[in-house]
Protein backbone atom coordinates (compact mmCIF):
# COMPACT_ATOMS: atom_id res chain seq x y z
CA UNK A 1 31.09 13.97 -2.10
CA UNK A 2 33.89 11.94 -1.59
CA UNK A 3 33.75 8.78 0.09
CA UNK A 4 36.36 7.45 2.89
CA UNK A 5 36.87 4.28 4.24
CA UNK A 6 36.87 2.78 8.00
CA UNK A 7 40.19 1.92 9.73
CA UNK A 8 39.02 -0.63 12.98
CA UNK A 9 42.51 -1.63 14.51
CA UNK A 10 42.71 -5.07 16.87
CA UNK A 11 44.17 -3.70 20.41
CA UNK A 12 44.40 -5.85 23.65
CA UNK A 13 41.82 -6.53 25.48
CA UNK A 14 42.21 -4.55 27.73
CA UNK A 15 42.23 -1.45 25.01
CA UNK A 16 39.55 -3.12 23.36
CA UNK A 17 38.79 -2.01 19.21
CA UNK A 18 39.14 1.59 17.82
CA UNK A 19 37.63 3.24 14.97
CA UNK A 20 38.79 6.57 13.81
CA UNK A 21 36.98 9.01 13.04
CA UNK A 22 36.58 12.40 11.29
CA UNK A 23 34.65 14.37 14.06
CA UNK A 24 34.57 17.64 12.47
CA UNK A 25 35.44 19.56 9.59
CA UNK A 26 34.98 23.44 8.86
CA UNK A 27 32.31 22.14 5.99
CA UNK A 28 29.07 24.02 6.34
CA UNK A 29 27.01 21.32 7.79
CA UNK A 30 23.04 20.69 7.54
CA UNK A 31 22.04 23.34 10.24
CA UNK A 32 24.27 26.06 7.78
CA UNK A 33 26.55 26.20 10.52
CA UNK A 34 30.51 26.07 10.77
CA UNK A 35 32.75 24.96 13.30
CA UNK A 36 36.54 26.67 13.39
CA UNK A 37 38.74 23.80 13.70
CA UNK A 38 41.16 25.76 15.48
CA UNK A 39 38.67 26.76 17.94
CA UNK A 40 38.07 23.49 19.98
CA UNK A 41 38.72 23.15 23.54
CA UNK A 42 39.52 19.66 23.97
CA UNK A 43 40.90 19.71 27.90
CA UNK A 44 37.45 19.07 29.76
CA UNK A 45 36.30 16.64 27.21
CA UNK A 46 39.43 14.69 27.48
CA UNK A 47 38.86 14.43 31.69
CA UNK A 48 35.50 12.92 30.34
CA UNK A 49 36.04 11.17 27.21
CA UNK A 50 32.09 10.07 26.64
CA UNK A 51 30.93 8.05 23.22
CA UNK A 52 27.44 8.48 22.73
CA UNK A 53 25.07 6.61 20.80
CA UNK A 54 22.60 9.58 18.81
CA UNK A 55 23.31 12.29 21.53
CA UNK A 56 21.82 10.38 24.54
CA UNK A 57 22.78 11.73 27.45
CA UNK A 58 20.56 9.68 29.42
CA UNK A 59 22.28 6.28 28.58
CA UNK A 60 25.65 5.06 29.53
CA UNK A 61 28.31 5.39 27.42
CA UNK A 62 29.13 3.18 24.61
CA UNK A 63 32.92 4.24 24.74
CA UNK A 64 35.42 6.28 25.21
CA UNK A 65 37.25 8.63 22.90
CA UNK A 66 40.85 9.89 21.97
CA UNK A 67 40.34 13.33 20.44
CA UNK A 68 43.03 15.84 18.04
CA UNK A 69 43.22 18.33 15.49
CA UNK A 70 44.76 17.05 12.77
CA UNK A 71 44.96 18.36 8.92
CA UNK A 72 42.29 21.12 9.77
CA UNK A 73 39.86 18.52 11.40
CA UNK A 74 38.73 17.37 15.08
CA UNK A 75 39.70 12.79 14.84
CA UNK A 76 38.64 11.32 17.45
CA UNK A 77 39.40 7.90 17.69
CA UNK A 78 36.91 5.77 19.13
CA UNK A 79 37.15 2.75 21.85
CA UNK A 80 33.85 0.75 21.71
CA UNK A 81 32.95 -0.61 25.46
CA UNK A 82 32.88 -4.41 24.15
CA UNK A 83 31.61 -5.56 27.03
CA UNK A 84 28.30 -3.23 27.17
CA UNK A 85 25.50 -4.77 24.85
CA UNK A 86 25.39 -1.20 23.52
CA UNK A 87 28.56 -0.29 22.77
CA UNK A 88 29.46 -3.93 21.01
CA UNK A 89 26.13 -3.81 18.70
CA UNK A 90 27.01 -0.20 17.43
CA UNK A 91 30.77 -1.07 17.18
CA UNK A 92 29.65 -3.95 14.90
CA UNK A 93 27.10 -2.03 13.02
CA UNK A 94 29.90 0.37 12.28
CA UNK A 95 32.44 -2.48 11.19
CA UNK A 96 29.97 -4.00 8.56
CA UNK A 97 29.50 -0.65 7.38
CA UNK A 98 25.76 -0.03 8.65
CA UNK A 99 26.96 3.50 10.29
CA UNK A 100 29.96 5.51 9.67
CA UNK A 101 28.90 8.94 11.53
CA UNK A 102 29.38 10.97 14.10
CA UNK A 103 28.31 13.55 15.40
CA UNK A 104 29.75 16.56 18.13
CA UNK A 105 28.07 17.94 21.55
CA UNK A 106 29.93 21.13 22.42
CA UNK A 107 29.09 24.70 23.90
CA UNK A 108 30.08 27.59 22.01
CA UNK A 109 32.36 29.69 23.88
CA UNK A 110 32.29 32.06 20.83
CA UNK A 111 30.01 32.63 17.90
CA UNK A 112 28.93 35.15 15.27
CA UNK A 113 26.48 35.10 13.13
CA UNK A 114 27.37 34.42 9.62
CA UNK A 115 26.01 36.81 7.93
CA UNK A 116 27.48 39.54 10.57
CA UNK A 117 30.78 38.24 8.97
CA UNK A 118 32.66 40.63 6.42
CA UNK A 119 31.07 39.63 2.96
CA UNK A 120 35.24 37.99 1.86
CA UNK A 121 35.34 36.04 4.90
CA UNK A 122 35.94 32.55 3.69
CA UNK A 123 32.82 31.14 6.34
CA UNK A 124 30.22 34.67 5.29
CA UNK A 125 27.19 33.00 4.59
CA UNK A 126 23.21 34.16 4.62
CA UNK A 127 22.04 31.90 7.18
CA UNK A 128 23.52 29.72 10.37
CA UNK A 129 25.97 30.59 12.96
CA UNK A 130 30.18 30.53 12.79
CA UNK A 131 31.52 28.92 15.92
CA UNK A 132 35.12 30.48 16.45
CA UNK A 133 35.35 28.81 19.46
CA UNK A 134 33.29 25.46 20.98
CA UNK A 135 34.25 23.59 24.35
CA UNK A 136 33.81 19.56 23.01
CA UNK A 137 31.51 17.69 25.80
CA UNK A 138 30.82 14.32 23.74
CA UNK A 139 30.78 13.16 20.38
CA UNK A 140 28.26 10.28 20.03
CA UNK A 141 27.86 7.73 16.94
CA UNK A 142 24.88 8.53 15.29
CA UNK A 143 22.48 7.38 12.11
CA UNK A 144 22.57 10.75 10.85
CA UNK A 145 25.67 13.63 11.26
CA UNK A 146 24.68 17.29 11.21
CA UNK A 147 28.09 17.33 9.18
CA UNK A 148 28.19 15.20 6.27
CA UNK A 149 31.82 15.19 6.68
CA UNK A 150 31.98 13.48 9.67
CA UNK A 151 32.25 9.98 8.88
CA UNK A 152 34.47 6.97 9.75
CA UNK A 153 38.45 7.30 8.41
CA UNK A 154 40.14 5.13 6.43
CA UNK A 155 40.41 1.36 5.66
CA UNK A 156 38.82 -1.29 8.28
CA UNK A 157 39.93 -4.96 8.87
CA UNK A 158 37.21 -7.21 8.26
CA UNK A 159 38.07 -9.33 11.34
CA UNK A 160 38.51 -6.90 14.16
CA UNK A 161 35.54 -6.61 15.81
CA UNK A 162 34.33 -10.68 15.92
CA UNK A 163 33.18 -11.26 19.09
């Protein structure tokens, strides 16, 4: 496993801190599934750009987030919501290093199951699903990503997020 580093850049404050993020990767992830990274539908998502903390859906957001496909994965780059208790307690947790994951909430628009998959198919697998296609709802910072992969990009700056 390779490890990556976080970048947090100091904006305004009105644009508050980002964090960028690797989101998703075609890697098979813990449920044996695989996302398409072609696949995404990013439009709704982007009308509603919702940070999560662990999938919680019944909590306000902790941010807000900038999502693309880039190099055959979904970045999103996160904006933590400094002034919610929330938000600026993960956003510091993730700038000393105590999480670096995400994780994605989407519907699949279009799925097979792996092993239905012609035996060369690069994704044909025994068990879990292939996602060719998957509508993005919210991606949410989490203690634990289905996808390993999914971790925190780059280098951070030490003194970004003081508050």
């Amino acid at each position: 496993m390779q490890f990556q580093q976080i970048q947090i850049k100091k904006y305004s404050k009105k644009s508050g801190n980002k964090v960028s993020f690797i989101a998703s990767t075609d890697d098979v992830d813990r449920y044996s599934d695989i996302i398409d990274q072609k696949g995404w539908l990013l439009n709704n998502y982007k009308k509603n750009p919702v940070i999560l903390f662990n999938h919680n859906s019944q909590s306000l957001p902790i941010g807000r987030g900038y999502p693309r496909i880039e190099n055959d994965k979904l970045m999103i780059d996160v904006e933590f919501d400094m002034e919610d208790e929330l938000g600026a307690k993960i956003a510091r947790k993730v700038k000393s290093g105590f999480m670096s994951a995400v994780s994605v909430g989407f519907n699949p628009k279009k799925q097979i199951e792996r092993r239905e998959l012609p035996a060369e198919h690069k994704y044909f697998g025994e068990h879990g699903m292939f996602f060719q296609e998957a509508e993005l709802l919210e991606v949410s910072v989490v203690t634990i990503p289905a996808n390993a992969a999914a971790i925190a990009a780059k280098q951070f700056h030490l003194d970004s997020l003081l508050t």
